[in-house]
PDB file of N, CA and C in Angstrom:
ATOM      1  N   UNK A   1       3.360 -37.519 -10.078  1.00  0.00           N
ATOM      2  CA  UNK A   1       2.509 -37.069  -8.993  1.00  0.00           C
ATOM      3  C   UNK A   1       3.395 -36.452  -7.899  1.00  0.00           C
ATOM      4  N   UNK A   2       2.450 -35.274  -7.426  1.00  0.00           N
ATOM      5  CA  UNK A   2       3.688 -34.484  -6.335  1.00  0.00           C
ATOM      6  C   UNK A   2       4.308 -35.188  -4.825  1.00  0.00           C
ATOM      7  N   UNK A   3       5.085 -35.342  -4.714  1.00  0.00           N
ATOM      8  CA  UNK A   3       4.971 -36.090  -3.000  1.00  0.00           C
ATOM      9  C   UNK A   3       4.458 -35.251  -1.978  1.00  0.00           C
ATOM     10  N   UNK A   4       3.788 -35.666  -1.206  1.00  0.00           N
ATOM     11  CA  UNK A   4       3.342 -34.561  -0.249  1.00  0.00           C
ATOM     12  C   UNK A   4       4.117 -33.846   0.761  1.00  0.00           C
ATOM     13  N   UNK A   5       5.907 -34.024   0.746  1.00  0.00           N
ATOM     14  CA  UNK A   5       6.616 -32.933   1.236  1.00  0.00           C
ATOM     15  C   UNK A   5       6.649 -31.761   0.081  1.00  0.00           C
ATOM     16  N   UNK A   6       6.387 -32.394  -1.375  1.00  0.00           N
ATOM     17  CA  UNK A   6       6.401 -31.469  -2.064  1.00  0.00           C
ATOM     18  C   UNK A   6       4.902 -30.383  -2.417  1.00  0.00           C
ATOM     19  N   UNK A   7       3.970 -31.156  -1.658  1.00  0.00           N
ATOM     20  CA  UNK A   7       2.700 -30.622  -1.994  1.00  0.00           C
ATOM     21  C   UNK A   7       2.932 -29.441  -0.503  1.00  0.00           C
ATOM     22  N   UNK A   8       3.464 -30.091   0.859  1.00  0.00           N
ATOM     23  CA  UNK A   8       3.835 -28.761   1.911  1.00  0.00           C
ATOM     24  C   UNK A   8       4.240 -27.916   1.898  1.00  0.00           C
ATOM     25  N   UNK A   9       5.668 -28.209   1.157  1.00  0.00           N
ATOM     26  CA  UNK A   9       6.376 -26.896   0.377  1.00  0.00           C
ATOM     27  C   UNK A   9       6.000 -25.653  -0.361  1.00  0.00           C
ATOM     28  N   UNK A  10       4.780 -26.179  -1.509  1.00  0.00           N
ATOM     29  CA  UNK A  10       4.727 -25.534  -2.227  1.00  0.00           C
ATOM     30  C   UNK A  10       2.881 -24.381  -1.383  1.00  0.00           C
ATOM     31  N   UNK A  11       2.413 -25.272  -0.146  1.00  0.00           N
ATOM     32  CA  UNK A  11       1.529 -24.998   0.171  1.00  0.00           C
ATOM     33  C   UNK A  11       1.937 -23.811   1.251  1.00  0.00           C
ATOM     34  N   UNK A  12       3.339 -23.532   1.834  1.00  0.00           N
ATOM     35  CA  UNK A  12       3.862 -23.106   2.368  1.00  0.00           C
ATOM     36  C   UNK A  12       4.086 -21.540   1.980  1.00  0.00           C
ATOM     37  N   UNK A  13       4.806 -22.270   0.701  1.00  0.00           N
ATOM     38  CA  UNK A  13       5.299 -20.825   0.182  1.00  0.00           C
ATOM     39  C   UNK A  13       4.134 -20.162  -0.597  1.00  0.00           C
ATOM     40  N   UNK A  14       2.830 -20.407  -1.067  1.00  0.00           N
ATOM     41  CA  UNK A  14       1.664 -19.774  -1.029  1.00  0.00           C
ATOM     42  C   UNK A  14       1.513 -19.239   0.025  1.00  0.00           C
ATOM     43  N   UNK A  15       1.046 -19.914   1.270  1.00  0.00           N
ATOM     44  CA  UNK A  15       1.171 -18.548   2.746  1.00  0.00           C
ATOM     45  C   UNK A  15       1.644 -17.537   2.507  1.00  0.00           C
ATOM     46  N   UNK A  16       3.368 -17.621   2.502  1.00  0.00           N
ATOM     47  CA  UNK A  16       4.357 -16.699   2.465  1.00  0.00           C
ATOM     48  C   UNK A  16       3.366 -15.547   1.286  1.00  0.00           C
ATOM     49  N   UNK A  17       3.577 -15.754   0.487  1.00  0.00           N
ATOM     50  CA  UNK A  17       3.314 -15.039  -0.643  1.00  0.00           C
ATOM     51  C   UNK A  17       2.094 -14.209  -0.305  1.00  0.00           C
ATOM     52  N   UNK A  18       1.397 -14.925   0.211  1.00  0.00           N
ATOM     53  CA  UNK A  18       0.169 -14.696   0.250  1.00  0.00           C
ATOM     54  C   UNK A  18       0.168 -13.650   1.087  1.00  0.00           C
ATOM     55  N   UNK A  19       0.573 -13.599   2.146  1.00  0.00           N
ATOM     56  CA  UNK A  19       0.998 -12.865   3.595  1.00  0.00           C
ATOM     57  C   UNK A  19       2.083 -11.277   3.074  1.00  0.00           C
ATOM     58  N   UNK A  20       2.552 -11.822   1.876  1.00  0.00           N
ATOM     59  CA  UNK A  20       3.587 -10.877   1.527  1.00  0.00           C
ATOM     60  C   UNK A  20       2.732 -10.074   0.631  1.00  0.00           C
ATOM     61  N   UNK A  21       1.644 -10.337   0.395  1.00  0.00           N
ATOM     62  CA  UNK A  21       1.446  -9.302  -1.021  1.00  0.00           C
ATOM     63  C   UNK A  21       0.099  -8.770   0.185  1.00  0.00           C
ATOM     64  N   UNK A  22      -0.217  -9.342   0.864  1.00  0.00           N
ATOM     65  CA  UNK A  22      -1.012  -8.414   1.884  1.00  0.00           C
ATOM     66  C   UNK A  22      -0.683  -7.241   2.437  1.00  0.00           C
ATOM     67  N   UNK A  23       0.981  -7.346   2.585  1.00  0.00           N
ATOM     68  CA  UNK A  23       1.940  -6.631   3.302  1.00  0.00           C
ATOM     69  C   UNK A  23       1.973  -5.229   2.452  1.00  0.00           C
ATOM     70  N   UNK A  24       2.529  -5.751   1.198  1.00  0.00           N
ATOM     71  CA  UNK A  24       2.518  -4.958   0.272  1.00  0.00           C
ATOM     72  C   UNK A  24       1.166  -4.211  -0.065  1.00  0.00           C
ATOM     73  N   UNK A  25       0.147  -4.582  -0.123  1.00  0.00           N
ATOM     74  CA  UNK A  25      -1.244  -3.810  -0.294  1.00  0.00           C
ATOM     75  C   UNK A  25      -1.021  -2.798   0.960  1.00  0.00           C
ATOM     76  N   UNK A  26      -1.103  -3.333   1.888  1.00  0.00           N
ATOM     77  CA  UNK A  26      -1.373  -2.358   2.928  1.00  0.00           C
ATOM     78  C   UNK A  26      -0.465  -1.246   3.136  1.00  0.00           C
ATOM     79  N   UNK A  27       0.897  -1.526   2.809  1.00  0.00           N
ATOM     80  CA  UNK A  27       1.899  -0.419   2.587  1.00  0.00           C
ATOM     81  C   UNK A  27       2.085   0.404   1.521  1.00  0.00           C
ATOM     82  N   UNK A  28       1.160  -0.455   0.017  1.00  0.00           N
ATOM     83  CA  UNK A  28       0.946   0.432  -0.896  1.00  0.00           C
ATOM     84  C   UNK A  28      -0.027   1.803  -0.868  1.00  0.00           C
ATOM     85  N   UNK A  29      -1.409   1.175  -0.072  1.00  0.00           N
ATOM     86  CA  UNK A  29      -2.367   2.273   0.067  1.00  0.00           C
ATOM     87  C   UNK A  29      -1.778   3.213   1.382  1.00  0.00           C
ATOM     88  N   UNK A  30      -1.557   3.022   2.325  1.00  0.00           N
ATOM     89  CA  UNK A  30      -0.633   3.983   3.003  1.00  0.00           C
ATOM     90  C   UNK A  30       0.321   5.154   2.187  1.00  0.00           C
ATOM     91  N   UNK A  31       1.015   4.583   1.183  1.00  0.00           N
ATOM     92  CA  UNK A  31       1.943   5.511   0.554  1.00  0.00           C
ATOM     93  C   UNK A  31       0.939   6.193   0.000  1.00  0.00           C
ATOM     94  N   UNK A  32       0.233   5.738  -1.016  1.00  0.00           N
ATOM     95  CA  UNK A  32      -0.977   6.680  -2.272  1.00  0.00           C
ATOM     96  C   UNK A  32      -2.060   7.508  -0.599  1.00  0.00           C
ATOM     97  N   UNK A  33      -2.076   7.537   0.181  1.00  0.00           N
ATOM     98  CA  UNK A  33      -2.882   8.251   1.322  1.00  0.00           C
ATOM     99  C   UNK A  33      -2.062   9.262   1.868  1.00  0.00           C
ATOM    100  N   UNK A  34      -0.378   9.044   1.958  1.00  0.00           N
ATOM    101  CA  UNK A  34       0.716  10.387   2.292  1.00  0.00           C
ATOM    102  C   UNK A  34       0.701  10.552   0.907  1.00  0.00           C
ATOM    103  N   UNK A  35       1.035  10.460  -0.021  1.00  0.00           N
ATOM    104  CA  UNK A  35       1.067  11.451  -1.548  1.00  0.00           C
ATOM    105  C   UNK A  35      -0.223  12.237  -1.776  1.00  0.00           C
ATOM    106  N   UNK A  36      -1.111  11.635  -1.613  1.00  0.00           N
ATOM    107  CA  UNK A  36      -2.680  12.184  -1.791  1.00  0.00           C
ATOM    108  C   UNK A  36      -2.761  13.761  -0.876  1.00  0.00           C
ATOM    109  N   UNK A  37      -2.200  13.186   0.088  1.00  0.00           N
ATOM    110  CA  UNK A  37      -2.805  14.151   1.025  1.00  0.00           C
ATOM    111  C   UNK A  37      -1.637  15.147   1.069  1.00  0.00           C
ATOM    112  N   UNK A  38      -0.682  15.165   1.414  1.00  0.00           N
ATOM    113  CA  UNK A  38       0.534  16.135   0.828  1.00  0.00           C
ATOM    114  C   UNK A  38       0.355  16.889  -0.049  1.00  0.00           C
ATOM    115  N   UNK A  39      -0.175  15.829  -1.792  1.00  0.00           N
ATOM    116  CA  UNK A  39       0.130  16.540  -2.668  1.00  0.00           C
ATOM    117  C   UNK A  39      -1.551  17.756  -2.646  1.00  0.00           C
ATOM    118  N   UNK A  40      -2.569  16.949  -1.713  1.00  0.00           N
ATOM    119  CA  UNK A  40      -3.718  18.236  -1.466  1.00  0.00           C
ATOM    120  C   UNK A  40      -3.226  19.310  -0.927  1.00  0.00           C
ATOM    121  N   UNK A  41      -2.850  19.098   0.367  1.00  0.00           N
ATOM    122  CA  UNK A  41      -2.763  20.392   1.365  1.00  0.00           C
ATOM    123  C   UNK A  41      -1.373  21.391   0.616  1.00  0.00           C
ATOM    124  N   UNK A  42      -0.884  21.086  -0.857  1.00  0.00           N
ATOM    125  CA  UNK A  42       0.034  21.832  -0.898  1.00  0.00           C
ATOM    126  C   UNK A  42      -0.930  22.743  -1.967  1.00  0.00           C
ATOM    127  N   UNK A  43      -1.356  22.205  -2.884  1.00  0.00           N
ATOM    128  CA  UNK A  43      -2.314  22.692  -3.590  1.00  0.00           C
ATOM    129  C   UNK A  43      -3.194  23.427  -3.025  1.00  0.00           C
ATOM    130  N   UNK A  44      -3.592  23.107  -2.064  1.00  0.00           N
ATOM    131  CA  UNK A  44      -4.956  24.001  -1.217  1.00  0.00           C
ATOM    132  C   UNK A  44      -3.870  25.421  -1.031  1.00  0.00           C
ATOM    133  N   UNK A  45      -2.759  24.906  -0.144  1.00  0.00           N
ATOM    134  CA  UNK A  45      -2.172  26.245   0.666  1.00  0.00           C
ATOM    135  C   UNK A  45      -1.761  27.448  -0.790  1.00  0.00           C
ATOM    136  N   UNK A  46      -1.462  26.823  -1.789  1.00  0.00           N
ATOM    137  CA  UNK A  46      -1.096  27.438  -2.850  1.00  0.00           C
ATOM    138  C   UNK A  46      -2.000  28.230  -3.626  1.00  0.00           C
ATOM    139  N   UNK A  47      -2.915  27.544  -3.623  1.00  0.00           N
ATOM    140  CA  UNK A  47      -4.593  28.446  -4.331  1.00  0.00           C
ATOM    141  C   UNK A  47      -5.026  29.565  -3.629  1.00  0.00           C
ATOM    142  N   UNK A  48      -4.973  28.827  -2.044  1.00  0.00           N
ATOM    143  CA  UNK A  48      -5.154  29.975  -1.207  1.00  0.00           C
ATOM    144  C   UNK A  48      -4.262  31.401  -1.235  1.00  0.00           C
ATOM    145  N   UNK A  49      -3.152  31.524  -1.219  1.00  0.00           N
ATOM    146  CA  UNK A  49      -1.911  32.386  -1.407  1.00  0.00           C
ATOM    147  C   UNK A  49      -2.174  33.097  -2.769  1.00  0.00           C
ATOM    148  N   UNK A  50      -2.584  32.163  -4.072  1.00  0.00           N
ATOM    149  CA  UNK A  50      -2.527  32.785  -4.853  1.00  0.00           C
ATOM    150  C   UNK A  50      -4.440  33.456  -4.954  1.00  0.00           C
ATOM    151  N   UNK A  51      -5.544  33.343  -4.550  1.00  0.00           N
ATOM    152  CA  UNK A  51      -6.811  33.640  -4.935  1.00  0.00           C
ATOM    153  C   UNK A  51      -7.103  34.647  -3.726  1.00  0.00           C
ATOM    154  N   UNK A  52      -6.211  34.516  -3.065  1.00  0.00           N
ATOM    155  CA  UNK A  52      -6.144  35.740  -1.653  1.00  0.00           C
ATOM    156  C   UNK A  52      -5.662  36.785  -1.779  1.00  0.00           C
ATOM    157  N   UNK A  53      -4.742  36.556  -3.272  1.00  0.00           N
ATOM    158  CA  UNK A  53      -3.591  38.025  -3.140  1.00  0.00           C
ATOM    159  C   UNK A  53      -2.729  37.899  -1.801  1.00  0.00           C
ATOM    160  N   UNK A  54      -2.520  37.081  -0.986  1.00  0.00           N
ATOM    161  CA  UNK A  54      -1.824  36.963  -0.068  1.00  0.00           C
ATOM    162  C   UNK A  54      -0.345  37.839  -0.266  1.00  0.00           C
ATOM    163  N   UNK A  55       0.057  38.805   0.301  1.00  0.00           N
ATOM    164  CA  UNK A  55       1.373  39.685   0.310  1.00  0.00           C
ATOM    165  C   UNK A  55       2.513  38.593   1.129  1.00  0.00           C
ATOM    166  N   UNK A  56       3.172  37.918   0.120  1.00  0.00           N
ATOM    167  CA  UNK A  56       4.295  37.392   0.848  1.00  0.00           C
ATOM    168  C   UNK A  56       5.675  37.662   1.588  1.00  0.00           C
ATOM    169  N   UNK A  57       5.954  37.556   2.751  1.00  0.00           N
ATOM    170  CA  UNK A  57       6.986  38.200   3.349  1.00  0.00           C
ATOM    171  C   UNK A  57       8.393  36.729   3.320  1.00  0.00           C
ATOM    172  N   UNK A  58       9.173  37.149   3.231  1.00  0.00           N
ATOM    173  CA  UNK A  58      10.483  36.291   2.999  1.00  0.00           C
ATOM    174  C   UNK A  58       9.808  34.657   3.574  1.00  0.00           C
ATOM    175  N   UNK A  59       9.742  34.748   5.344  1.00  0.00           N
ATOM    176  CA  UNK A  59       9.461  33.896   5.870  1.00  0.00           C
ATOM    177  C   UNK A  59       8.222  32.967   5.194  1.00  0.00           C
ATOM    178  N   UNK A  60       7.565  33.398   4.693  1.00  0.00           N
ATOM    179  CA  UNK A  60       6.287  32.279   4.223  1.00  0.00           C
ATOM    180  C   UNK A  60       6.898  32.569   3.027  1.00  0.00           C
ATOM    181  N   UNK A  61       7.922  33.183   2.000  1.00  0.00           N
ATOM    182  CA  UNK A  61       7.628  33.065   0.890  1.00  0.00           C
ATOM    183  C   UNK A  61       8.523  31.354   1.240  1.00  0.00           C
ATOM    184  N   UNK A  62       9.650  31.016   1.885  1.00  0.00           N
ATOM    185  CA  UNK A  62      10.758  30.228   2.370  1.00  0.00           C
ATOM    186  C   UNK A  62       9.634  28.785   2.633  1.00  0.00           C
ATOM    187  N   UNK A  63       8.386  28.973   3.807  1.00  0.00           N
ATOM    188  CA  UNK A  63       7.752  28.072   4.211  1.00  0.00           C
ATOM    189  C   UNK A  63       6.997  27.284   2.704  1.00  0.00           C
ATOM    190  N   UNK A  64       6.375  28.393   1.856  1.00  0.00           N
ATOM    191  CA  UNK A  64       6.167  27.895   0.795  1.00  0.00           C
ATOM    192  C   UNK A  64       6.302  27.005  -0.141  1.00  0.00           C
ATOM    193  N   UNK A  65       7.753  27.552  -0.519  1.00  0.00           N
ATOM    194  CA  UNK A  65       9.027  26.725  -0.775  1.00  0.00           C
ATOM    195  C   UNK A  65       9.277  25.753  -0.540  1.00  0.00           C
ATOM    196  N   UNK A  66       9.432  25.309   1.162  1.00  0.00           N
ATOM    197  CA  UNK A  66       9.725  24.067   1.325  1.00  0.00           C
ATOM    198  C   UNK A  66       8.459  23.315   1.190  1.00  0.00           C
ATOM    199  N   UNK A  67       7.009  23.790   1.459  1.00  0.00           N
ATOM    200  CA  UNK A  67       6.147  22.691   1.080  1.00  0.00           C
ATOM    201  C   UNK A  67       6.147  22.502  -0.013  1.00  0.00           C
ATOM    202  N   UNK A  68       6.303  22.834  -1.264  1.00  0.00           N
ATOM    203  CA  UNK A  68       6.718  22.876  -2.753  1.00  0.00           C
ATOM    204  C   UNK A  68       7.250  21.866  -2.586  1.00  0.00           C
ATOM    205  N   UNK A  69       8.802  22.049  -2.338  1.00  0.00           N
ATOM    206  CA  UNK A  69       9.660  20.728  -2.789  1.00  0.00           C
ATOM    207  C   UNK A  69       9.207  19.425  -1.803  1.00  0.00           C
ATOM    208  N   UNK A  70       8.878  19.486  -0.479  1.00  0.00           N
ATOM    209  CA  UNK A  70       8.438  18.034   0.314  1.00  0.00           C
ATOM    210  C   UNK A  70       7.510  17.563  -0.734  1.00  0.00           C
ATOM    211  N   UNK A  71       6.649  18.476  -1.219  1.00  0.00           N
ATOM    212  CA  UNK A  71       5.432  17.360  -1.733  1.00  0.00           C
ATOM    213  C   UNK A  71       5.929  17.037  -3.479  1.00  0.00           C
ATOM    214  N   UNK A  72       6.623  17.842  -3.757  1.00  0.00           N
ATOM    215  CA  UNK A  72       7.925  16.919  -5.009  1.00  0.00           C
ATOM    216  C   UNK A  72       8.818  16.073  -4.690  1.00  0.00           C
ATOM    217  N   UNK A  73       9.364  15.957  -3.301  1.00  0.00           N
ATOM    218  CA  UNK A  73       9.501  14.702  -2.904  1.00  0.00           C
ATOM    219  C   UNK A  73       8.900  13.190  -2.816  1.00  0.00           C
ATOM    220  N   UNK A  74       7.771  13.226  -2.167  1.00  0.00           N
ATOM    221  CA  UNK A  74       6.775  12.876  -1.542  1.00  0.00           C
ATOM    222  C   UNK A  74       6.914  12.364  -3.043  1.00  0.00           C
ATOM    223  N   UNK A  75       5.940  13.192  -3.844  1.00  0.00           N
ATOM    224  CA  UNK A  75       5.743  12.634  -5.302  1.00  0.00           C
ATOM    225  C   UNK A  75       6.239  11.400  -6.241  1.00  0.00           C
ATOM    226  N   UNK A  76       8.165  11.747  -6.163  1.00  0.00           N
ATOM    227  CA  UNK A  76       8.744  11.317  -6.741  1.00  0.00           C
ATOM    228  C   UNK A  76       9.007  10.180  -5.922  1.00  0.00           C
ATOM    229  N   UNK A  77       9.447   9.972  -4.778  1.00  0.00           N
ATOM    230  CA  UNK A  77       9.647   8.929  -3.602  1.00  0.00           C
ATOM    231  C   UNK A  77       8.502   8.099  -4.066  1.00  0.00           C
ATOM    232  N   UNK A  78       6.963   8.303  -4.215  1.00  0.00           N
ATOM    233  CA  UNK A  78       5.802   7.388  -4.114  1.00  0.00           C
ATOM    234  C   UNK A  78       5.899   6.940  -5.562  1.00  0.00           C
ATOM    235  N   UNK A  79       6.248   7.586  -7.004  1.00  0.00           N
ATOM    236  CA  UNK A  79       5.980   7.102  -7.898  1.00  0.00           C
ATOM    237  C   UNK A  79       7.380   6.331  -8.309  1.00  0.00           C
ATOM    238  N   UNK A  80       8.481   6.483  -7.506  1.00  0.00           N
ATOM    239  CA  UNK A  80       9.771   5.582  -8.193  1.00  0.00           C
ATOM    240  C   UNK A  80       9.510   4.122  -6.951  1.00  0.00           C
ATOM    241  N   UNK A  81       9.062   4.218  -6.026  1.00  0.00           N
ATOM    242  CA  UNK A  81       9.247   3.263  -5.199  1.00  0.00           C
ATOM    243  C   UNK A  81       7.819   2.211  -5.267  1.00  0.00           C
ATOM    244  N   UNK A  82       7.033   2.609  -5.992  1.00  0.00           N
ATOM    245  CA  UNK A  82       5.752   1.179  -5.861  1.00  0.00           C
ATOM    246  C   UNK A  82       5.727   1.595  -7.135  1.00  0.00           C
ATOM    247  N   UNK A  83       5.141  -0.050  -7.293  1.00  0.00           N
ATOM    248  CA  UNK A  83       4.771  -1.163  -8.675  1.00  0.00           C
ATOM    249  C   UNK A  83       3.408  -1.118  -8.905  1.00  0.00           C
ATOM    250  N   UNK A  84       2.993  -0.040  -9.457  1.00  0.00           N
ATOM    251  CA  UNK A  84       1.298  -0.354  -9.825  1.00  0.00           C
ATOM    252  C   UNK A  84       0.853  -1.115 -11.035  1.00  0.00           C
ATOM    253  N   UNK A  85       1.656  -1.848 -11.593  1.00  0.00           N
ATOM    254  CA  UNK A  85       1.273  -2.571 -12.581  1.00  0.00           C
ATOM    255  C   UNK A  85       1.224  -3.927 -12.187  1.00  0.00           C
ATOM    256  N   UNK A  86       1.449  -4.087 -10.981  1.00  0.00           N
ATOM    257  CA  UNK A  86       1.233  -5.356  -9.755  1.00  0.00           C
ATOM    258  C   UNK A  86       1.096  -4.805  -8.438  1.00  0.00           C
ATOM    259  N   UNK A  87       0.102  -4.656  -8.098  1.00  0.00           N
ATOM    260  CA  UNK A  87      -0.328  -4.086  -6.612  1.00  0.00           C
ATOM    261  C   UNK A  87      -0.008  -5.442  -6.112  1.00  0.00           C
ATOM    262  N   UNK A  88       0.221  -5.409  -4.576  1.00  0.00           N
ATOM    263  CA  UNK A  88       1.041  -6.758  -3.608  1.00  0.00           C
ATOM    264  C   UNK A  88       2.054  -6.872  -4.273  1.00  0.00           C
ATOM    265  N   UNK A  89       2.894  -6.658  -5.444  1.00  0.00           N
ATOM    266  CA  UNK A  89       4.115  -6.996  -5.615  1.00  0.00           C
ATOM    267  C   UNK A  89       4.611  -8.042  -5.899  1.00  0.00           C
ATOM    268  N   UNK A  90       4.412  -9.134  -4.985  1.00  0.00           N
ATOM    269  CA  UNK A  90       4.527 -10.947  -4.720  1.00  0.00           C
ATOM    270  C   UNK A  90       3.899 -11.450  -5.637  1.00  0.00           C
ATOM    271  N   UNK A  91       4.311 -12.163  -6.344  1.00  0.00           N
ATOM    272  CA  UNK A  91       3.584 -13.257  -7.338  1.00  0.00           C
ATOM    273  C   UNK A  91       4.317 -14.657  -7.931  1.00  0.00           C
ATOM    274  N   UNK A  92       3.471 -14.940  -8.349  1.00  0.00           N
ATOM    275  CA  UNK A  92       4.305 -16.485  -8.630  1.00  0.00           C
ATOM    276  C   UNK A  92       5.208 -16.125  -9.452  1.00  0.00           C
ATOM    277  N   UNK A  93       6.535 -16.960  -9.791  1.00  0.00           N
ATOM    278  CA  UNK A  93       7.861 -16.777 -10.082  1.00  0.00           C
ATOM    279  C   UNK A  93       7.810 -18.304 -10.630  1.00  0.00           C
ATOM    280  N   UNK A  94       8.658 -17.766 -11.861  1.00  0.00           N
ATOM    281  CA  UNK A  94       9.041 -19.038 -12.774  1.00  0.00           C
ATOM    282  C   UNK A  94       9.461 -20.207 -12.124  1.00  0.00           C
ATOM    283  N   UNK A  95      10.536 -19.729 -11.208  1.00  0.00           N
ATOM    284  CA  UNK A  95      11.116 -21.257 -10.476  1.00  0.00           C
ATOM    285  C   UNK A  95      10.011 -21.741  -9.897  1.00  0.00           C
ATOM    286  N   UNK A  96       8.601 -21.174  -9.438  1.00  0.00           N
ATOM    287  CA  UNK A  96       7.990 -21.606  -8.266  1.00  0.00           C
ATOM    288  C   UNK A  96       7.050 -22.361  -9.097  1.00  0.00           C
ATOM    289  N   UNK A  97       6.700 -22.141 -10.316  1.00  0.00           N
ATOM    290  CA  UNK A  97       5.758 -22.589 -11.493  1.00  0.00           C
ATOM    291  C   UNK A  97       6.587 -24.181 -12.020  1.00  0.00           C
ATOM    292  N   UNK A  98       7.490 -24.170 -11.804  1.00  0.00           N
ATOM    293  CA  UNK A  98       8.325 -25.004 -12.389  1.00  0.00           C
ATOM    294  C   UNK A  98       8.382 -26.519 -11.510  1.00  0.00           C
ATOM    295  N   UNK A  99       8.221 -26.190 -10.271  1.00  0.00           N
ATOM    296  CA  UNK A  99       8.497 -27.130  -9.016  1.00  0.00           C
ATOM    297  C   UNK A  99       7.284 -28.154  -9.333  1.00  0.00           C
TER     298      UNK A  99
END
């Protein structure tokens, strides 16, 4: 039977966890809301340019460009840095199963 410093402990580090994968939700949907929207407004500006016949001059062909690569940034930054096969991230851990 658990002792009840051990039943605090373990009631503790549920908080934690708990608090941590909240953290993580909320910083996950933030990221997927800057990729979303980046990877729209680059697409929009691009359709537009191209369904306009838009005549490109150096300077916007350059501005172009860089929205190109930010939102291949953006992209790659959001899909190497979060865990969607565990949204919150935090979860119980062998040692913690074990206690």
């Amino acid at each position: 039977m658990p002792t009840p410093a051990k039943q605090a402990e373990r009631a503790e580090r549920s908080a934690v966890t708990a608090g941590q994968r909240r953290i993580n939700f909320i910083w996950e949907t933030t990221q997927a809301m800057i990729a979303v929207s980046v990877i729209g407004t680059t697409l929009l500006v691009d359709a537009l340019v191209a369904l306009r016949g838009i005549q490109l001059t150096e300077v916007t062909t350059s501005a172009q460009t860089q929205l190109n690569v930010m939102a291949a940034l953006v992209t790659g930054f959001y899909f190497g840095r979060t865990n969607h096969t565990r949204t919150g991230g935090v979860g119980a851990h062998r040692t913690d199963t074990e206690r």
